[in-house]
Protein backbone atom coordinates (compact mmCIF):
# COMPACT_ATOMS: atom_id res chain seq x y z
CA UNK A 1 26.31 18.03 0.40
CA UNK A 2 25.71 18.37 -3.11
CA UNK A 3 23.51 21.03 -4.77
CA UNK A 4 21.24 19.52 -7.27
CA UNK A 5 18.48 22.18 -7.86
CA UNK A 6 16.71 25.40 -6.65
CA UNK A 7 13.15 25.91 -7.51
CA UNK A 8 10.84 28.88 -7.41
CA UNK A 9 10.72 27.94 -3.14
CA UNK A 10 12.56 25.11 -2.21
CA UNK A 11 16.62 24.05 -2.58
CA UNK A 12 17.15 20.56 -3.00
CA UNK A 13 20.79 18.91 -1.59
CA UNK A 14 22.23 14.94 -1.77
CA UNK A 15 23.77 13.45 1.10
CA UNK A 16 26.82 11.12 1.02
CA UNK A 17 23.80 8.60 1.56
CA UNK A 18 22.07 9.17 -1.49
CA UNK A 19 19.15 11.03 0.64
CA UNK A 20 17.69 14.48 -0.39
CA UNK A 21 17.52 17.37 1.86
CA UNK A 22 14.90 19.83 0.59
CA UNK A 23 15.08 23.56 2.14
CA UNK A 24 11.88 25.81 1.83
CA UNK A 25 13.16 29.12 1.50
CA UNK A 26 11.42 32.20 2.38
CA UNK A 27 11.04 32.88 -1.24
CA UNK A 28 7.31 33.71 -2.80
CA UNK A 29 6.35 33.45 -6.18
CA UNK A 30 3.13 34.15 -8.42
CA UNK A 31 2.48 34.36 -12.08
CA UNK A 32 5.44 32.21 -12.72
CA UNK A 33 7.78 34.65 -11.54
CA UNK A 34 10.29 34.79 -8.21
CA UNK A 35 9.43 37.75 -5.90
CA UNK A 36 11.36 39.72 -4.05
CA UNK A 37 11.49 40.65 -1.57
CA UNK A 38 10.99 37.19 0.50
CA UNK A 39 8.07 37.03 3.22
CA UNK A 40 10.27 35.74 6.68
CA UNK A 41 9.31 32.52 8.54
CA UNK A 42 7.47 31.46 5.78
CA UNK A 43 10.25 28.56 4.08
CA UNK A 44 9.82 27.14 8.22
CA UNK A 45 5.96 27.84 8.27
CA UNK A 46 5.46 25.69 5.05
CA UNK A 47 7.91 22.77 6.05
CA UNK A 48 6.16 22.41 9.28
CA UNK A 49 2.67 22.56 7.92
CA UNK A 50 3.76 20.19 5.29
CA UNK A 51 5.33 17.61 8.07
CA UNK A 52 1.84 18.13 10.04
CA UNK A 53 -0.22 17.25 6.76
CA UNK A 54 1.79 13.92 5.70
CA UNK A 55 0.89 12.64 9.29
CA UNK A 56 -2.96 12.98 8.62
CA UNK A 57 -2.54 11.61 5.63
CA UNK A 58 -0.50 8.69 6.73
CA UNK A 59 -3.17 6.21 5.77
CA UNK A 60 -4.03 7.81 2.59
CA UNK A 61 -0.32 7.28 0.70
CA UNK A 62 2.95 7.14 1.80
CA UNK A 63 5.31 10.43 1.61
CA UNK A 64 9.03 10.67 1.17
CA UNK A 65 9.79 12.11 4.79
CA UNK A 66 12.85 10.58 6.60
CA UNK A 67 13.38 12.76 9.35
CA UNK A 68 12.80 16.68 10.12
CA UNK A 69 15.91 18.66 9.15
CA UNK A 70 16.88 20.69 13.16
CA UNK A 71 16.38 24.27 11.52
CA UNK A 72 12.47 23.85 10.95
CA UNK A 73 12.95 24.64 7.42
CA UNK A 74 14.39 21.42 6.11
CA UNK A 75 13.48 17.68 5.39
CA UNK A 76 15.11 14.73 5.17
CA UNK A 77 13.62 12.45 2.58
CA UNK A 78 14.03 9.61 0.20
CA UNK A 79 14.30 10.68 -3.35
CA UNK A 80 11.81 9.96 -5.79
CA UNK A 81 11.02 9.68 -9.66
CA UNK A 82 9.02 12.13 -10.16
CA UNK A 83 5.37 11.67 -12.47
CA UNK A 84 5.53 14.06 -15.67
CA UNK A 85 2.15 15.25 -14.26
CA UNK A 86 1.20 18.36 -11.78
CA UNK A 87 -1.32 16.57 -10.06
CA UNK A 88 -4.22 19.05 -9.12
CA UNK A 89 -7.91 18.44 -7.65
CA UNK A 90 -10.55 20.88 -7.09
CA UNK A 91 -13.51 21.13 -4.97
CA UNK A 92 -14.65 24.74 -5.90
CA UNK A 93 -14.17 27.00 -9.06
CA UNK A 94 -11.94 30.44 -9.18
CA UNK A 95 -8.04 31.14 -10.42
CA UNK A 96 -7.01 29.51 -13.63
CA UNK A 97 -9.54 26.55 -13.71
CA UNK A 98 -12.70 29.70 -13.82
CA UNK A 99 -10.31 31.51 -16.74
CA UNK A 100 -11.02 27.76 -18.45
CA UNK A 101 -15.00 27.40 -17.02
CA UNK A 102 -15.51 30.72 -18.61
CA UNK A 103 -13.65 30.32 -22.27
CA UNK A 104 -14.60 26.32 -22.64
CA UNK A 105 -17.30 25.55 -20.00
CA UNK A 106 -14.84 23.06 -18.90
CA UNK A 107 -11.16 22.60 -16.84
CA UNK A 108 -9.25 19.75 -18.01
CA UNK A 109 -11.49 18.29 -19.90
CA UNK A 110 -13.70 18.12 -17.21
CA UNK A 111 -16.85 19.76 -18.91
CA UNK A 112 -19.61 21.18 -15.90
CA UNK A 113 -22.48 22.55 -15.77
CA UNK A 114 -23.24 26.01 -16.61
CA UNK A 115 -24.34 28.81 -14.56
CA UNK A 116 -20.89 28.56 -12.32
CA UNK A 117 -19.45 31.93 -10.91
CA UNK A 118 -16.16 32.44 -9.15
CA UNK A 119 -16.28 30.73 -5.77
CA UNK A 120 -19.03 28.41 -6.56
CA UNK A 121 -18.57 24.84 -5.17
CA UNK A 122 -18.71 22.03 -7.55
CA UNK A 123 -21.06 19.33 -6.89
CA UNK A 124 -17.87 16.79 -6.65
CA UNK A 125 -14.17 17.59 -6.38
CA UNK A 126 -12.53 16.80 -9.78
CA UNK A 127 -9.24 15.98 -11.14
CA UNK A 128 -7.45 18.78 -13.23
CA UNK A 129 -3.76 18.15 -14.32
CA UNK A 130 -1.53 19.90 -16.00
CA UNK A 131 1.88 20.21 -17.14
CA UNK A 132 4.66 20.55 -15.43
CA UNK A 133 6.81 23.97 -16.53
CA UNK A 134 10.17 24.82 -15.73
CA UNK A 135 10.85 27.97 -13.66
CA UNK A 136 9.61 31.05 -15.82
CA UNK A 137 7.07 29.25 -17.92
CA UNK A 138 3.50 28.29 -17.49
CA UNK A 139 1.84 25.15 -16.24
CA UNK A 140 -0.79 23.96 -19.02
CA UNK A 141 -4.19 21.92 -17.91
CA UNK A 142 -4.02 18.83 -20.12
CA UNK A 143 -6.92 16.60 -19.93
CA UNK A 144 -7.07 13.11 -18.00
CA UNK A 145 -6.58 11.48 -21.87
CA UNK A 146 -3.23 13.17 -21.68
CA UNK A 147 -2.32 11.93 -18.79
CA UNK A 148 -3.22 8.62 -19.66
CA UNK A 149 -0.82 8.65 -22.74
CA UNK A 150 2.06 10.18 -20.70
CA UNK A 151 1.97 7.35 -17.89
CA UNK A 152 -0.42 5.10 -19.00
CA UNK A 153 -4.12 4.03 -18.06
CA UNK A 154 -3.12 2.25 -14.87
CA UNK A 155 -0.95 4.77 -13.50
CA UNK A 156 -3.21 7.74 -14.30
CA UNK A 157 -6.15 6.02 -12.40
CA UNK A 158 -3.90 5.99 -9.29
CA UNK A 159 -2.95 9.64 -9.93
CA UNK A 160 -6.74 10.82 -10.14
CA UNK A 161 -7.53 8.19 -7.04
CA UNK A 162 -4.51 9.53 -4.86
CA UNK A 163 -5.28 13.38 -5.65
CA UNK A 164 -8.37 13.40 -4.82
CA UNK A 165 -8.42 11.10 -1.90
CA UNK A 166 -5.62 13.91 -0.31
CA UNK A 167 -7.95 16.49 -1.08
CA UNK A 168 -10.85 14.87 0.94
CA UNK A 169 -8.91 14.59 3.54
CA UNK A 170 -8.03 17.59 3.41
CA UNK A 171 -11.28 19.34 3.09
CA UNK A 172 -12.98 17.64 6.14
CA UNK A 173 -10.14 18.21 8.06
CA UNK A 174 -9.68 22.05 7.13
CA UNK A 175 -13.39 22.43 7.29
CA UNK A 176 -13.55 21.00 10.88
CA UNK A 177 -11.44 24.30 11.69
CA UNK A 178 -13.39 26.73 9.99
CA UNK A 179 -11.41 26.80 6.86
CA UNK A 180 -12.67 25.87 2.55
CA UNK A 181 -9.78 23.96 1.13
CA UNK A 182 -10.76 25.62 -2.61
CA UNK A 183 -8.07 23.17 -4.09
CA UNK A 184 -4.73 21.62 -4.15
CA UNK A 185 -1.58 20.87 -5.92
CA UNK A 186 0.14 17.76 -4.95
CA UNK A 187 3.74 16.01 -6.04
CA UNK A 188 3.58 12.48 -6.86
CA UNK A 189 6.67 9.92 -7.76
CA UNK A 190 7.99 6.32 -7.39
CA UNK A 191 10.13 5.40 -4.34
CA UNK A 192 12.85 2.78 -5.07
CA UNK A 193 10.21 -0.32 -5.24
CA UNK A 194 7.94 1.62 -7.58
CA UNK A 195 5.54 2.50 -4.63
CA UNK A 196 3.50 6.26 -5.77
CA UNK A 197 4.86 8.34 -2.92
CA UNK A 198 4.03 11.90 -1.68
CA UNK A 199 6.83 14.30 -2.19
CA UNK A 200 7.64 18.08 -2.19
CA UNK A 201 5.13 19.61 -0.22
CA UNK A 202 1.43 19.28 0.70
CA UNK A 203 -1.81 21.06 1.72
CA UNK A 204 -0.38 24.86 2.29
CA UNK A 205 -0.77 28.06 1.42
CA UNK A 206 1.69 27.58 -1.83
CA UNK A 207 0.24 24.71 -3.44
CA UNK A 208 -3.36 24.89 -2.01
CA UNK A 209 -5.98 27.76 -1.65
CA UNK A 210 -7.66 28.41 1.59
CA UNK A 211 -10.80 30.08 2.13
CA UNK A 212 -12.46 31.27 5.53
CA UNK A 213 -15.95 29.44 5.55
CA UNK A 214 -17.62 31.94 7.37
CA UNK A 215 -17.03 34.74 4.45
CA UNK A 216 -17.46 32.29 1.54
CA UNK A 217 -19.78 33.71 -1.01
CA UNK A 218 -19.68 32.95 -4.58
CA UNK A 219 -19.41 35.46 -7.18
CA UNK A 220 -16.68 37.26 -5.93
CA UNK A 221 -13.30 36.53 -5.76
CA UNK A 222 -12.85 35.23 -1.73
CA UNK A 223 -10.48 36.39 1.37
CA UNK A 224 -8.04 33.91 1.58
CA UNK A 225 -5.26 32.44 4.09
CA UNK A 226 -2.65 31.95 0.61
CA UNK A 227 -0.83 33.92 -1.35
CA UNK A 228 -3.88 35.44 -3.22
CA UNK A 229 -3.30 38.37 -1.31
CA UNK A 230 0.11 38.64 -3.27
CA UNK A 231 -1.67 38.19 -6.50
CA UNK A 232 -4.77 40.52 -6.17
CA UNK A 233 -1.92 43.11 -5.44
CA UNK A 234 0.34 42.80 -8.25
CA UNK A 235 -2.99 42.29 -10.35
CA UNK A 236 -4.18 46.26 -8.95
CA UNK A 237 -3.04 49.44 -10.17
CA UNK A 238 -0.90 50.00 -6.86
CA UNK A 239 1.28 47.74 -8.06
CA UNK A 240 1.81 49.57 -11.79
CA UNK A 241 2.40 45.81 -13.12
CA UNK A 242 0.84 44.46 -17.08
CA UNK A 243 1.26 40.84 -16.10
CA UNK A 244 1.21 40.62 -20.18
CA UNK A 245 4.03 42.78 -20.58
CA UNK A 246 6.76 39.88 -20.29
CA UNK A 247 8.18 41.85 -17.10
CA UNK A 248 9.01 40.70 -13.53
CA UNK A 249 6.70 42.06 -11.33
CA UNK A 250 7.98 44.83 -9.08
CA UNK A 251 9.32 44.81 -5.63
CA UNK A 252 6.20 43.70 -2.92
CA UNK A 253 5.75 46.61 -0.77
CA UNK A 254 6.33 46.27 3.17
CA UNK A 255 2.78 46.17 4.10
CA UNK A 256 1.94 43.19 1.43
CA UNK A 257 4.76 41.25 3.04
CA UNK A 258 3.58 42.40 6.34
CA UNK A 259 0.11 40.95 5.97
CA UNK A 260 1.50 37.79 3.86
CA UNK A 261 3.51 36.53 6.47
CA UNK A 262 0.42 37.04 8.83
CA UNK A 263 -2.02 34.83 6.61
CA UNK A 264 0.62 32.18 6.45
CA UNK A 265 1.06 32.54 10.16
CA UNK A 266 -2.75 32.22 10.10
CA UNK A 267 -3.27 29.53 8.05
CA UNK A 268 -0.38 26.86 10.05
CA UNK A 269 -2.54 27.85 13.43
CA UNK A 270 -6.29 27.29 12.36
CA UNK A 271 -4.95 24.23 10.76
CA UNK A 272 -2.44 22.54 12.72
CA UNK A 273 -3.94 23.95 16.27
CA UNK A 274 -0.57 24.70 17.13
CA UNK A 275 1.28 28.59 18.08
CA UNK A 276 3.87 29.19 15.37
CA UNK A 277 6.82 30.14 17.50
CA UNK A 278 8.95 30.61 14.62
């Protein structure tokens, strides 16, 4: 096959057919940057939580899924042209959408109301894009208007519709298991009849945030079954990292990989109902 790209997670291949295969590594990244070392299982643990997603989402837009790759770590799919646009909704306020709250009293242009702390749940899930940045740089929040003069009124109306109808889904089904869906990242792009398709990946622990319900409490920041354990650590002095100072973040220690892969592990069971076997 040929080798057309590696991302911060996933490797992306082209058969003799013209299909894609896309391989989720065990790689982990945060702040922009590639970590090392890599948390095990969890390239196969986001693949098959992604394949488990599309399906209850079936009805809400089509994805790019052909068939299963037979390593658990790999998919099949039909290639897409990829929107210009991270598509992102949120149905509660922390990360890099409360850095915005706080500074502007709004995320992507989105203004809300005041009095908001970390955690706090918005009284409707809203649409926040941003940019798309290559490996190494940072994604930007640009406001719908934005969006609207990259792809156009139409399109953008189908962007906001589509994200957040995946993220309602989402959030009464993740809810029904005892689990917040804070937000989500999703990857949108036109199939060969210029059908918006689902690509990449959707609803886990790298392009979502999970919270456990029963220890949600605003105004702190919240346990979690995503990498936020990652970035809390490399945020604390035990790490010895100044995320300012233009460095890559050092090596994860064995115990923060440890308990990683366990939230992951976590995460694919309260969800899917299913043991990961691995």
């Amino acid at each position: 096959m040929k080798h057309l790209h590696s991302g911060k997670v996933r490797d992306l291949y082209q058969t003799e057919e013209g299909l894609l295969l896309m391989v989720a590594s065990d790689r982990i990244s945060a702040f922009d940057h590639v970590l090392t070392p890599d948390i095990p299982d969890k390239g196969t643990i986001l693949t098959q939580m992604s394949l488990w997603w599309f399906e209850q989402l079936a009805d809400v837009v089509p994805n790019h899924v052909v068939s299963p790759g037979p390593d658990g770590r790999s998919v099949l799919c039909r290639p897409l042209r990829m929107v210009p646009v991270e598509c992102v909704a949120r149905g509660y306020l922390t990360g890099s959408g409360l850095i915005d709250y706080r500074r502007d009293g709004e995320v992507s242009g989105v203004r809300l109301e005041p009095g908001l702390v970390d955690g706090s749940r918005l009284p409707e899930p809203i649409f926040t894009p941003s940019t798309k940045a290559p490996v190494g740089e940072h994604d930007e929040p640009i406001s719908f208007e934005r969006v609207v003069a990259e792809v156009g009124a139409d399109v953008a109306a189908e962007l906001r519709r589509i994200t957040l109808e995946v993220y309602r889904r989402g959030a009464e089904i993740a809810l029904e298991r005892g689990i917040i869906l804070a937000d989500t990242k999703i990857e949108l792009g036109w199939d060969a009849d210029g059908v918006l398709t689902l690509g990449d990946e959707v609803l886990t622990p790298d392009s979502s945030r999970f919270w456990p319900l029963d220890q949600w409490e605003p105004g702190r920041s919240q346990p979690s079954f995503d990498k936020q354990y990652v970035r809390d650590w490399l945020t604390s002095p035990a790490s010895g990292w100044d995320r300012a100072s233009g460095e890559a973040p050092p090596p994860l220690p064995e115990e923060v990989v440890e308990r990683t892969r366990a939230r992951y592990v976590e995460a694919y069971e309260k969800l899917t109902g299913r043991p990961f076997t691995g």
